[in-house]
C-alpha atoms as a PDB file:
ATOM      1  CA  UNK A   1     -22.189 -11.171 -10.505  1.00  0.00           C
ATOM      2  CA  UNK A   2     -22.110 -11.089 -14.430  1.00  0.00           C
ATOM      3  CA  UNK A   3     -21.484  -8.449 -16.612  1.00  0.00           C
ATOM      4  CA  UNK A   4     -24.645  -7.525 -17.847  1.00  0.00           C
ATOM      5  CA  UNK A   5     -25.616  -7.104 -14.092  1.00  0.00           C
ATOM      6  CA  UNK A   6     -22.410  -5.292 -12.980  1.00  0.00           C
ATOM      7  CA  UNK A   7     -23.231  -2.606 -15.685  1.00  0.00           C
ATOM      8  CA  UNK A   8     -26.475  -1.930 -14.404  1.00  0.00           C
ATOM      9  CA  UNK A   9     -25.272  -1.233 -11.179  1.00  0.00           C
ATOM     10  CA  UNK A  10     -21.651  -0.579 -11.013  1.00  0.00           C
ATOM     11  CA  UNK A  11     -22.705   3.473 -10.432  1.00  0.00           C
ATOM     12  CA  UNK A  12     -24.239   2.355  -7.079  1.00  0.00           C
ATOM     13  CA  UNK A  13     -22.262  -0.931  -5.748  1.00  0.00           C
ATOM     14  CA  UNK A  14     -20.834  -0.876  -2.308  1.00  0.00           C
ATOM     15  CA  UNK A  15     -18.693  -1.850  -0.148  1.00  0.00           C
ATOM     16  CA  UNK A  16     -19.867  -5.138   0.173  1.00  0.00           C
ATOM     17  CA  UNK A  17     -20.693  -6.037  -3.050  1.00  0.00           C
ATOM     18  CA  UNK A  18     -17.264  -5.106  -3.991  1.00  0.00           C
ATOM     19  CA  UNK A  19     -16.186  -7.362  -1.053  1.00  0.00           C
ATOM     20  CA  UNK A  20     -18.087 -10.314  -2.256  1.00  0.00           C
ATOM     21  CA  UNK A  21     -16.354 -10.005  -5.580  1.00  0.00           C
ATOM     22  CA  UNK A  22     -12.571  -9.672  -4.055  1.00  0.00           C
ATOM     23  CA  UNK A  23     -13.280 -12.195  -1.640  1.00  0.00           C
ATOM     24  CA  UNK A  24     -14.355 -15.113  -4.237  1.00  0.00           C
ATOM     25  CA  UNK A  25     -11.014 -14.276  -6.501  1.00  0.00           C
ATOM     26  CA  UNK A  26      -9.155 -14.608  -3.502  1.00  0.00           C
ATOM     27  CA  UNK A  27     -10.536 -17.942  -2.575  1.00  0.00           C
ATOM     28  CA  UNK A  28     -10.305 -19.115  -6.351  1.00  0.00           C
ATOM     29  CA  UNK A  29      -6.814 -18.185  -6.340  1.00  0.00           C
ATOM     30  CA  UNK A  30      -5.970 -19.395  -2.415  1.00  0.00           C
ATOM     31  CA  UNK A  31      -3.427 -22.409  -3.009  1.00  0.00           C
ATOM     32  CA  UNK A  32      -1.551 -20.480  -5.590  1.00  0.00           C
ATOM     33  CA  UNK A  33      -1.174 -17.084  -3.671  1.00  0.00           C
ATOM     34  CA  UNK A  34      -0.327 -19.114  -0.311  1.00  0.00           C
ATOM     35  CA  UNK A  35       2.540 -20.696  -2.642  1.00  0.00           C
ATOM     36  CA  UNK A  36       3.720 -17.655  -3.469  1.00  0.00           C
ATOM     37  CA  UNK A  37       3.812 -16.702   0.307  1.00  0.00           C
ATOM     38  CA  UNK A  38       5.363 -19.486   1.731  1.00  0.00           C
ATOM     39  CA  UNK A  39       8.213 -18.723  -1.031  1.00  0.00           C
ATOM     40  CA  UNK A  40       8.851 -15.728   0.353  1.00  0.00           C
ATOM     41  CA  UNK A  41       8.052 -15.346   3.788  1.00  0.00           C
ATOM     42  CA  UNK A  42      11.567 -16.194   5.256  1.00  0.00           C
ATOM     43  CA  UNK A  43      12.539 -12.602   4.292  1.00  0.00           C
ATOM     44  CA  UNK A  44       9.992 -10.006   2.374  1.00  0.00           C
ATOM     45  CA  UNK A  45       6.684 -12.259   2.760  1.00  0.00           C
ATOM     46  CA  UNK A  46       3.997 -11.204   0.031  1.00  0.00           C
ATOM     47  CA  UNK A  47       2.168 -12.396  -3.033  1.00  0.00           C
ATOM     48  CA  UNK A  48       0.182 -10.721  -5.875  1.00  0.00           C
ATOM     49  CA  UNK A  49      -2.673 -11.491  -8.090  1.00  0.00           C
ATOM     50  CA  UNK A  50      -3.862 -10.561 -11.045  1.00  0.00           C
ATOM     51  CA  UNK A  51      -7.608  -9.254 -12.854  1.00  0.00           C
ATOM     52  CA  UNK A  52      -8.672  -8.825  -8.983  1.00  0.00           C
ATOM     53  CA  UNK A  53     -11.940  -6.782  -9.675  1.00  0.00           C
ATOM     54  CA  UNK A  54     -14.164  -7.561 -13.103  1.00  0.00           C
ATOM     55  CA  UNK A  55     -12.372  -5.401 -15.898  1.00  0.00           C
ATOM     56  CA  UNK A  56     -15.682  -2.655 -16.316  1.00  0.00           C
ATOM     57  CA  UNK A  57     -15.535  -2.235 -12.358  1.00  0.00           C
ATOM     58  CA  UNK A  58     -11.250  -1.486 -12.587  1.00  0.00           C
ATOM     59  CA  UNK A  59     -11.482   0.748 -14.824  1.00  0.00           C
ATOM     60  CA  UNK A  60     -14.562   2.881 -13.359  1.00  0.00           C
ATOM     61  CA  UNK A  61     -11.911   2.870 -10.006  1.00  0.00           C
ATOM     62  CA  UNK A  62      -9.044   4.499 -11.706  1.00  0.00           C
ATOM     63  CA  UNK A  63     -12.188   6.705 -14.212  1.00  0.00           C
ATOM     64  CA  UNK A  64     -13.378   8.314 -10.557  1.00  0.00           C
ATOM     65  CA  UNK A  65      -9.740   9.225  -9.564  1.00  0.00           C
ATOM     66  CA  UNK A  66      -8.852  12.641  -8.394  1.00  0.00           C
ATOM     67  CA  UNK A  67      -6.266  14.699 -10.306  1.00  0.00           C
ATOM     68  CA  UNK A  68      -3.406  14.946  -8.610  1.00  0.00           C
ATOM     69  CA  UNK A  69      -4.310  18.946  -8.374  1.00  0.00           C
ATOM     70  CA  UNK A  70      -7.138  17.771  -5.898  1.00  0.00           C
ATOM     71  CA  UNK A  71      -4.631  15.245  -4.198  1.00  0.00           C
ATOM     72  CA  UNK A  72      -2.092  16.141  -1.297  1.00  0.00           C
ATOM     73  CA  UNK A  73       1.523  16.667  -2.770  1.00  0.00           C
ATOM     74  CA  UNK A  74       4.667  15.352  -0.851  1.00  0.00           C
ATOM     75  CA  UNK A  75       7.625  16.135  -2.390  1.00  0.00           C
ATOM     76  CA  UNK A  76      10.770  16.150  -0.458  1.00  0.00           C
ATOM     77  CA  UNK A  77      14.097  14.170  -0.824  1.00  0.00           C
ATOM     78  CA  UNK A  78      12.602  10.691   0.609  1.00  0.00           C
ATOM     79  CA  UNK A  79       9.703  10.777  -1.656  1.00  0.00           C
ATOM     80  CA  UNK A  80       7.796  12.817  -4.396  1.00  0.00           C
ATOM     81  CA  UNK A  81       4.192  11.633  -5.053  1.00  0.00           C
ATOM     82  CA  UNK A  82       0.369  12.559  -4.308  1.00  0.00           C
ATOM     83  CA  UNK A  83      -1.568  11.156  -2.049  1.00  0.00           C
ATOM     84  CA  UNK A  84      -5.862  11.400  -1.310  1.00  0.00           C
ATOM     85  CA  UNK A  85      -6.913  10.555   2.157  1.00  0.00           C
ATOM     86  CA  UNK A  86     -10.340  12.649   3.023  1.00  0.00           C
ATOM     87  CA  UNK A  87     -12.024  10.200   0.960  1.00  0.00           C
ATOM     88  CA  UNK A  88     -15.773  12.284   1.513  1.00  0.00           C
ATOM     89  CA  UNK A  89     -13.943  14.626  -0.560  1.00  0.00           C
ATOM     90  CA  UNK A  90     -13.862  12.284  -3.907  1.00  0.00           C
ATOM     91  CA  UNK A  91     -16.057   9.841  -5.867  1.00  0.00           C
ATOM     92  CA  UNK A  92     -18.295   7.324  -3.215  1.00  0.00           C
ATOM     93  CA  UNK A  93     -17.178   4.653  -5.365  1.00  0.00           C
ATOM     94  CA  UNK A  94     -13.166   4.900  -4.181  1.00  0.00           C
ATOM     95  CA  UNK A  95     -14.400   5.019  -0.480  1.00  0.00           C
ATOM     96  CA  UNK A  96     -16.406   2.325  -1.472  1.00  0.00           C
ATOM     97  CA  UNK A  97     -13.274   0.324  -3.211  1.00  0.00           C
ATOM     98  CA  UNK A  98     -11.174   1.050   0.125  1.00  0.00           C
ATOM     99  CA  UNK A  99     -13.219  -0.100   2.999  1.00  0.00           C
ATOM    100  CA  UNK A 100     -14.013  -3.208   0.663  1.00  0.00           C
ATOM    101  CA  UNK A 101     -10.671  -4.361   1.794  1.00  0.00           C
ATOM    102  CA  UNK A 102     -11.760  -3.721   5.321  1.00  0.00           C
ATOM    103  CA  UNK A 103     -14.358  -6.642   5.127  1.00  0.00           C
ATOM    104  CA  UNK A 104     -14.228  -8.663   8.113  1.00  0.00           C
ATOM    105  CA  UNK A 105     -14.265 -11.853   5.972  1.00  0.00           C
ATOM    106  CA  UNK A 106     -11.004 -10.100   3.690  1.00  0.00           C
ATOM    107  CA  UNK A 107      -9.089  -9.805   6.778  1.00  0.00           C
ATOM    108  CA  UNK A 108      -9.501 -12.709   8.056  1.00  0.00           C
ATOM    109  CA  UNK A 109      -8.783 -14.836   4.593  1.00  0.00           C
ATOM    110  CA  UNK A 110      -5.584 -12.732   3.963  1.00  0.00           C
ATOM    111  CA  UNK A 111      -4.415 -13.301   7.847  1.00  0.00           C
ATOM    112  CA  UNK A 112      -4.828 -17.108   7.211  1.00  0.00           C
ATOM    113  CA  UNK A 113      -3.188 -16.868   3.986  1.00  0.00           C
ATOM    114  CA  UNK A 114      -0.212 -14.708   5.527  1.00  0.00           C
ATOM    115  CA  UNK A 115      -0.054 -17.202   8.538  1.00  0.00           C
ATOM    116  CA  UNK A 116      -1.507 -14.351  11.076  1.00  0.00           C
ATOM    117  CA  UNK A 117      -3.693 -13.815  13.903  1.00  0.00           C
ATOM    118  CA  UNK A 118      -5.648 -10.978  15.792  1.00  0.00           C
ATOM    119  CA  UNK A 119      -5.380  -9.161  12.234  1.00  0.00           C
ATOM    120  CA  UNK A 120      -7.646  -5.243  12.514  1.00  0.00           C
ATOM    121  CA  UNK A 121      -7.857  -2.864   9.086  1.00  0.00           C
ATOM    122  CA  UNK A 122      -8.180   0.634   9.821  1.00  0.00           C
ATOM    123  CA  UNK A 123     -10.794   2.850   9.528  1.00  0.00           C
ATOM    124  CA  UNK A 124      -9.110   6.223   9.835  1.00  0.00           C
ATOM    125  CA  UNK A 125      -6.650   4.936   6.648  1.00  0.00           C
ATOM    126  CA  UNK A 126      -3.672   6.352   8.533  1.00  0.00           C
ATOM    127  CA  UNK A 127      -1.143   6.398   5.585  1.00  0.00           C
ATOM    128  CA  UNK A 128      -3.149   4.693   3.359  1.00  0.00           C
ATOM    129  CA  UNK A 129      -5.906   5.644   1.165  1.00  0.00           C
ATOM    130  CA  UNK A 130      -5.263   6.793  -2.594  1.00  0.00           C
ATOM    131  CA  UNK A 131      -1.745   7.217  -4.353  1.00  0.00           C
ATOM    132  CA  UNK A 132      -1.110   8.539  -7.704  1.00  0.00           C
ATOM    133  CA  UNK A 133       2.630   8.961  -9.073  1.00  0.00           C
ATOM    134  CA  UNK A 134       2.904  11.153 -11.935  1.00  0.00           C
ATOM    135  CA  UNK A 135       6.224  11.636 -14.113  1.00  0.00           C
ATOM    136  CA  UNK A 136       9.349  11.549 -12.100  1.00  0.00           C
ATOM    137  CA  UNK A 137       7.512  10.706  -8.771  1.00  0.00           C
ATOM    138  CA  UNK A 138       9.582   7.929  -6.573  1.00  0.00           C
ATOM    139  CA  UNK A 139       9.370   6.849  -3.231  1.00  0.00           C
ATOM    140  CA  UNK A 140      12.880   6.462  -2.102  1.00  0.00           C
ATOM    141  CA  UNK A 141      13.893   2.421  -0.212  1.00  0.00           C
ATOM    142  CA  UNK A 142      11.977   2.534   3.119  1.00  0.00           C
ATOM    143  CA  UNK A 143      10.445   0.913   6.400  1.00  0.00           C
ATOM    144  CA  UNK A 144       7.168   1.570   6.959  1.00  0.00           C
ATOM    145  CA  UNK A 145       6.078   2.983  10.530  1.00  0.00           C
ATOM    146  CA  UNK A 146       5.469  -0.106  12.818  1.00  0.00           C
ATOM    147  CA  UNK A 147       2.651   1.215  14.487  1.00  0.00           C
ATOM    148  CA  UNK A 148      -0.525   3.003  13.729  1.00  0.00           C
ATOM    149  CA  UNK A 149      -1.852   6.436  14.434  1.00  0.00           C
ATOM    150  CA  UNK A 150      -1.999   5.885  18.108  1.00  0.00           C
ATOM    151  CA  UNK A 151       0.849   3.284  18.388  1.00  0.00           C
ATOM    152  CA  UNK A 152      -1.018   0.611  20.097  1.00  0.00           C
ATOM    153  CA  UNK A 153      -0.834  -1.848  17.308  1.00  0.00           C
ATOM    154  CA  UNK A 154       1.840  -3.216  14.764  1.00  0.00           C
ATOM    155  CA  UNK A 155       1.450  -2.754  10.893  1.00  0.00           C
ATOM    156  CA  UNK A 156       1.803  -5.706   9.747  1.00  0.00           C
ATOM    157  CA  UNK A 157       0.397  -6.137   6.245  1.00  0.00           C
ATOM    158  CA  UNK A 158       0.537  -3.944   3.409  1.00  0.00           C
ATOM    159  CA  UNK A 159      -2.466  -3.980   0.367  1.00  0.00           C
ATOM    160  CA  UNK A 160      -1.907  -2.055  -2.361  1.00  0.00           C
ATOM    161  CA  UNK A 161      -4.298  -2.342  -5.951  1.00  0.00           C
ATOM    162  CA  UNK A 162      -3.391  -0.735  -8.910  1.00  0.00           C
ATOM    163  CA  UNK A 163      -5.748   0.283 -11.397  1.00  0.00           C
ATOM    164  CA  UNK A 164      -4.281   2.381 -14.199  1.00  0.00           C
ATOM    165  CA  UNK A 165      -4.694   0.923 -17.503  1.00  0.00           C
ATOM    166  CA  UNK A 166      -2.124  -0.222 -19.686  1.00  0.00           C
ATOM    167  CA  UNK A 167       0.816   0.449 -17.473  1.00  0.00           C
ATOM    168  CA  UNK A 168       3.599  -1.520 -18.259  1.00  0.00           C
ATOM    169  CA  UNK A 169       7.055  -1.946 -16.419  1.00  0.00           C
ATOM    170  CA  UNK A 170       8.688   0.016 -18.626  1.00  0.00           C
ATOM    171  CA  UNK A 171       7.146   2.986 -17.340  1.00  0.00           C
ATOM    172  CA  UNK A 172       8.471   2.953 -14.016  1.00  0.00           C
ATOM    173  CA  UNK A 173       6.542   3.763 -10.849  1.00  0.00           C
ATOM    174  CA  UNK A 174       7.015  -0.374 -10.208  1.00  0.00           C
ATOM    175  CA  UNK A 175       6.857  -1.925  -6.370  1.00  0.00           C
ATOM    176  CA  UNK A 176      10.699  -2.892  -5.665  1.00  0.00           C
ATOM    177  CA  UNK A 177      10.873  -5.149  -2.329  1.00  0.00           C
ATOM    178  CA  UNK A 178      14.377  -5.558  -1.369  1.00  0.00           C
ATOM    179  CA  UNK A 179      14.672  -8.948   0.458  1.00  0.00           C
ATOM    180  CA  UNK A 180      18.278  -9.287   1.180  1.00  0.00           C
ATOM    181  CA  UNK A 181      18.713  -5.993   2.118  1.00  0.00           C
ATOM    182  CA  UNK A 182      19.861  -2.523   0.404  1.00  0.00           C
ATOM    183  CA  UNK A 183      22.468  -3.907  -0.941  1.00  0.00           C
ATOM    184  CA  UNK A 184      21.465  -6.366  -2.686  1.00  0.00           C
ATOM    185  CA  UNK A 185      18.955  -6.891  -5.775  1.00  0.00           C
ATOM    186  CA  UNK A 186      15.731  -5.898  -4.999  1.00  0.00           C
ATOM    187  CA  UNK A 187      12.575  -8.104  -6.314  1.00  0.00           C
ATOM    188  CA  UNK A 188      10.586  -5.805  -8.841  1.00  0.00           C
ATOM    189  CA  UNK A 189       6.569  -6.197  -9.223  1.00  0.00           C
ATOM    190  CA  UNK A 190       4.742  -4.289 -12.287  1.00  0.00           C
ATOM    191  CA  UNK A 191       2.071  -2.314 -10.914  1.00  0.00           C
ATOM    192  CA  UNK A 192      -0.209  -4.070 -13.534  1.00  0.00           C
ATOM    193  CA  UNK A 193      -3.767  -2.777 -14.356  1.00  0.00           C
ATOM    194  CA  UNK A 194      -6.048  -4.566 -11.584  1.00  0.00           C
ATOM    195  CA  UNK A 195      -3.441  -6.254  -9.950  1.00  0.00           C
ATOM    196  CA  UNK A 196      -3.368  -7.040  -6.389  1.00  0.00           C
ATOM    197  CA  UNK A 197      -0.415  -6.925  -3.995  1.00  0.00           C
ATOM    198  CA  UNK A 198       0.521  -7.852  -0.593  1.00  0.00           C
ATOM    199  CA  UNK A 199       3.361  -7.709   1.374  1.00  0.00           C
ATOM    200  CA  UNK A 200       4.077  -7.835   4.845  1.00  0.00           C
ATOM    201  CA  UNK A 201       5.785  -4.840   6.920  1.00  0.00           C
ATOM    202  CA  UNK A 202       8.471  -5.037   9.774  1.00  0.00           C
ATOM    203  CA  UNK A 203      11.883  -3.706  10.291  1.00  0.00           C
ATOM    204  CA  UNK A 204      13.648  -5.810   7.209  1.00  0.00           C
ATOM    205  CA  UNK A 205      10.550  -5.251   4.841  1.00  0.00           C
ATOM    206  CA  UNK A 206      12.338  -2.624   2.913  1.00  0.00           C
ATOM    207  CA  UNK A 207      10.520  -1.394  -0.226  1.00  0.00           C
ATOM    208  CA  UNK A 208      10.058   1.491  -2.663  1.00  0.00           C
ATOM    209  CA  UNK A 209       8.864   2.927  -5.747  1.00  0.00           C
ATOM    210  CA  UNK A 210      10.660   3.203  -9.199  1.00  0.00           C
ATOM    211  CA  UNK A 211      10.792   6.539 -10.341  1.00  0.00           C
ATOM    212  CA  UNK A 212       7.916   6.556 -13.170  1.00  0.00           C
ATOM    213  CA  UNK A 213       9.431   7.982 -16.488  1.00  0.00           C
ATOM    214  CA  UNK A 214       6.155   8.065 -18.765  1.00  0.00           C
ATOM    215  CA  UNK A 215       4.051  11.095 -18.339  1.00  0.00           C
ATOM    216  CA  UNK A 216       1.272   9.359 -17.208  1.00  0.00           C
ATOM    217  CA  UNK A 217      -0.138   9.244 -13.608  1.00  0.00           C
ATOM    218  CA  UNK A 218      -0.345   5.299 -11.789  1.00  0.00           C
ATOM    219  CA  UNK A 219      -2.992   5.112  -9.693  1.00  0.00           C
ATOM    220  CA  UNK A 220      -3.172   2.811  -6.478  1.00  0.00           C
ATOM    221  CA  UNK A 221      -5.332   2.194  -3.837  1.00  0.00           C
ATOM    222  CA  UNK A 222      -3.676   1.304  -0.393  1.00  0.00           C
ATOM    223  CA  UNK A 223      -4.653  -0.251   3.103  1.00  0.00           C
ATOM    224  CA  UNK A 224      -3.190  -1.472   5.797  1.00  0.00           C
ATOM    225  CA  UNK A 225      -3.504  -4.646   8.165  1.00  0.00           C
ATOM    226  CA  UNK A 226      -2.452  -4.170  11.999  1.00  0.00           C
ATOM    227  CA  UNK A 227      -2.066  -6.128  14.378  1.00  0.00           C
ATOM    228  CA  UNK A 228      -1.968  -6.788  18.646  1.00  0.00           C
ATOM    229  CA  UNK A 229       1.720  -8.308  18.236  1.00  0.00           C
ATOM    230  CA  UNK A 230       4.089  -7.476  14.894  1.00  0.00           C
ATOM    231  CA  UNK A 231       5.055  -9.709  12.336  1.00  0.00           C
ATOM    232  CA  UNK A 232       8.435 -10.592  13.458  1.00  0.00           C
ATOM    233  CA  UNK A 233       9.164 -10.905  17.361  1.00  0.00           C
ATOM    234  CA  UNK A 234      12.127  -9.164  17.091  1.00  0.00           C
ATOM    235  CA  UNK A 235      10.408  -6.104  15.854  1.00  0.00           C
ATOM    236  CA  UNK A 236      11.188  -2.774  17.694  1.00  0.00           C
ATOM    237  CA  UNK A 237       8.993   0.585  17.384  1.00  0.00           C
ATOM    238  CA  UNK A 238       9.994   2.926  14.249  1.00  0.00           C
ATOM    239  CA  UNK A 239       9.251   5.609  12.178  1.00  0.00           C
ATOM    240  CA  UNK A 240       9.109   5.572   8.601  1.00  0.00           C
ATOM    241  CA  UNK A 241      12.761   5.067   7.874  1.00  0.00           C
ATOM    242  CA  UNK A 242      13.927   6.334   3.974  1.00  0.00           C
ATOM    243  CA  UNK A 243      17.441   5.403   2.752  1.00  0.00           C
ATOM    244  CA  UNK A 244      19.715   6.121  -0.323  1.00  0.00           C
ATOM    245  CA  UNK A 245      19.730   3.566  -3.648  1.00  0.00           C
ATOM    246  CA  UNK A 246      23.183   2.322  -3.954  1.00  0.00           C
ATOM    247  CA  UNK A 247      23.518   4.781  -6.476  1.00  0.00           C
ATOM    248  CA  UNK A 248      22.727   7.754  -3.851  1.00  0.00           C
ATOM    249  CA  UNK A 249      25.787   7.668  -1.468  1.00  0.00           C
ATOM    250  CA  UNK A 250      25.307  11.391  -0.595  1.00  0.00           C
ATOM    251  CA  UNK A 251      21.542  11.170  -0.506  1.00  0.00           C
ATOM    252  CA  UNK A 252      21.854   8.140   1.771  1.00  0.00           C
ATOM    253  CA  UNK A 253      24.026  10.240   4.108  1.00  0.00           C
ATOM    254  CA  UNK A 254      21.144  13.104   4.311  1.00  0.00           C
ATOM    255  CA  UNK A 255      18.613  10.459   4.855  1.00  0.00           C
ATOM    256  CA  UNK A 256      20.483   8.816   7.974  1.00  0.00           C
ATOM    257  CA  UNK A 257      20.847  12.197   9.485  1.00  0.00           C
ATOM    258  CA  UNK A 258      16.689  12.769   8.989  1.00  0.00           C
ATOM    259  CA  UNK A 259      15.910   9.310  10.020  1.00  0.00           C
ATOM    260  CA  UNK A 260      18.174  10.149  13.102  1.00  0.00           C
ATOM    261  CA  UNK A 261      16.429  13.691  13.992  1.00  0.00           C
ATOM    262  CA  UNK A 262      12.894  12.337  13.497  1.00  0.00           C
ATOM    263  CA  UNK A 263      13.359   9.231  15.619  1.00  0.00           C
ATOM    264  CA  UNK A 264      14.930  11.441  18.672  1.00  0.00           C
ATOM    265  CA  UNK A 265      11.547  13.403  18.084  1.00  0.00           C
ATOM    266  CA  UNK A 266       9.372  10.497  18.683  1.00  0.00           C
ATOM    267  CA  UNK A 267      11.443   9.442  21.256  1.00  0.00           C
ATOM    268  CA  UNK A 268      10.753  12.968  23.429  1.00  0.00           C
ATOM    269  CA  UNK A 269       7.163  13.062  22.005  1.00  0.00           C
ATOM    270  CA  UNK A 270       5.840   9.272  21.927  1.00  0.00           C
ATOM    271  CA  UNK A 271       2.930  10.277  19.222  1.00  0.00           C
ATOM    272  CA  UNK A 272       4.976  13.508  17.671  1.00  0.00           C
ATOM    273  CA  UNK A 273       5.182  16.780  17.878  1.00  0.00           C
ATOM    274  CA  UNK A 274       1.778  17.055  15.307  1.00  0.00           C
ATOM    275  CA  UNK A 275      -0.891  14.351  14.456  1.00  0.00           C
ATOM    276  CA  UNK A 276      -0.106  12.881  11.581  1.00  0.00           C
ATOM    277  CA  UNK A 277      -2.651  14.976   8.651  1.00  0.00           C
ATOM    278  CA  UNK A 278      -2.754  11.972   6.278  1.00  0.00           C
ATOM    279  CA  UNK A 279      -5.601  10.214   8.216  1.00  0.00           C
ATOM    280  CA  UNK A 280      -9.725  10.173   7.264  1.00  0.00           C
ATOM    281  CA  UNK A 281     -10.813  12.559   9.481  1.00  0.00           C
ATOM    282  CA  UNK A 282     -14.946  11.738   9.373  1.00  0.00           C
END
C-alpha cells in the first residue's frame, strides 16, 4: 500500500488491512528477528523491530489515543499507570490496530518465529489492550499471570507496540527484561516510536517498566499470545507476581507479603474472589 493510497484511506482501514501491512514487515524482517530470538531464548526469549506500521498510519494510532482522564487508573505500590480496555468506548481505529495482531496469519508467523505451537490471541484482551504511562508512572519487576481469564490456557507471548513520537530512552517509561534474574542487570529496550516488541512470558520472564521522568504520556498497544501447553514445561500456575528493585529492600518485603495473600486467594477461589474488570466486555 503506498502513501498516497494510505492517506486516502487511513480514516477507514481495518483490521485486515492493517494486518496485511504488519504481516509483510514481519516477513521482510523474518531471518533477522528469528536471530534475535534464538539469542535470547535460553532465558528471556524476545525480539523487537522497528518502523512496524507506515509512519502517517503510527502516528494517527497514538493521534486517536484516549487521555489518560478517559483511561482506567491503577496506582498502587506494584504499579502506577493507565490502562483502556472497553475498546467500543474509543477511536475504531485502536480496536482496529489491536485485533490486527489477532490475524490468524500474525499468530501463526510469530509462533514459528518464537519456535511455538497451538498459539490462540484473545479476543476479550484480558490484560491487554491500551497502556499509557504518564510522568512518574512505573510498573514495578513482575511475572505475568500464566493463564488467561478462565485459566485454561498458558500466556505465553507478550506483544507490545509503541507509538508515541519522539520518545527517547532518556525519558524513562523503557521495557526492562531481567534475564538472569532480579539480581542481576536487566536488558533495557527504548519504547521507540513504532517499534515492535515481543517477548515471551513464564515464571523466569521477569520484566517491568522504568519509571518515565518527562511529562509526557507513552502510549502502547498490548496483546497477548496463549497457548494449550506454556512456554517452559516446568511452568506452574501464578498470579501476577510484583517484586522490589534492588534498590527497594522494604518495598520488596511488602510485595512478598501481597504476592503471598493473593496467591492463597486463588488458591481457595481457583478464578478469584471477582472477575478480573480489565477485559473487553462486548
Amino acid at each position: 500500500m503506498n502513501t498516497f493510497r494510505l492517506s486516502k484511506r487511513i480514516m477507514n482501514i481495518n483490521r485486515t488491512e492493517i494486518a496485511d501491512l504488519i504481516y509483510n514487515k514481519i516477513i521482510e524482517n523474518r531471518s533477522a528477528i528469528k536471530t534475535q530470538f534464538l539469542k535470547t531464548n535460553e532465558t528471556v526469549g524476545y525480539f523487537f523491530m522497528d518502523d512496524l506500521l507506515p509512519t502517517e498510519l503510527a502516528l494517527e494510532i497514538h493521534a486517536k489515543f484516549p487521555t489518560t482522564e478517559e483511561a482506567v487508573k491503577r496506582k498502587n505500590i506494584r504499579e502506577f499507570k493507565f490502562t483502556a480496555f472497553q475498546m467500543n468506548n474509543y477511536n475504531s481505529l485502536l480496536e482496529e490496530v489491536i485485533y490486527a495482531f489477532q490475524d490468524e496469519r500474525i499468530i501463526q508467523l510469530i509462533s514459528e518465529i518464537c519456535n511455538l505451537e497451538a498459539v490462540y490471541g484473545d479476543e476479550n484482551l484480558y490484560a491487554g489492550g491500551l497502556s499509557l504511562m504518564g510522568k512518574d508512572n512505573f510498573l514495578n519487576p513482575h511475572l505475568d499471570n500464566s493463564h488467561d481469564k478462565d485459566r485454561k490456557r498458558w500466556r505465553v507471548l507478550n506483544l507490545l507496540y509503541y507509538v508515541t513520537p519522539n520518545w527517547t530512552l532518556e525519558n524513562g517509561g523503557n521495557l526492562e527484561i531481567w534475564p538472569e534474574g532480579l539480581k542481576k542487570k536487566q536488558t533495557t529496550i527504548e519504547s521507540k516510536f513504532n517499534r515492535l516488541v515481543v517477548m515471551t512470558t513464564h515464571q523466569k520472564s521477569w520484566h517491568s517498566v522504568s519509571k518515565v521522568l518527562k511529562d509526557d504520556v507513552r502510549c502502547c498497544v498490548s496483546n497477548y499470545y496463549f497457548s494449550d501447553t506454556p512456554f517452559l514445561n516446568s511452568d506452574t500456575f501464578h498470579i501476577t507476581t510484583f517484586r522490589g528493585r534492588s534498590s527497594e529492600k522494604i518495598k520488596d518485603i511488602f510485595l512478598r507479603i501481597d504476592n503471598g495473600l493473593r496467591s492463597n486467594m486463588r488458591r481457595l477461589f481457583k478464578k478469584g474472589v471477582r472477575e478480573n474488570p480489565h477485559q473487553y466486555k462486548k
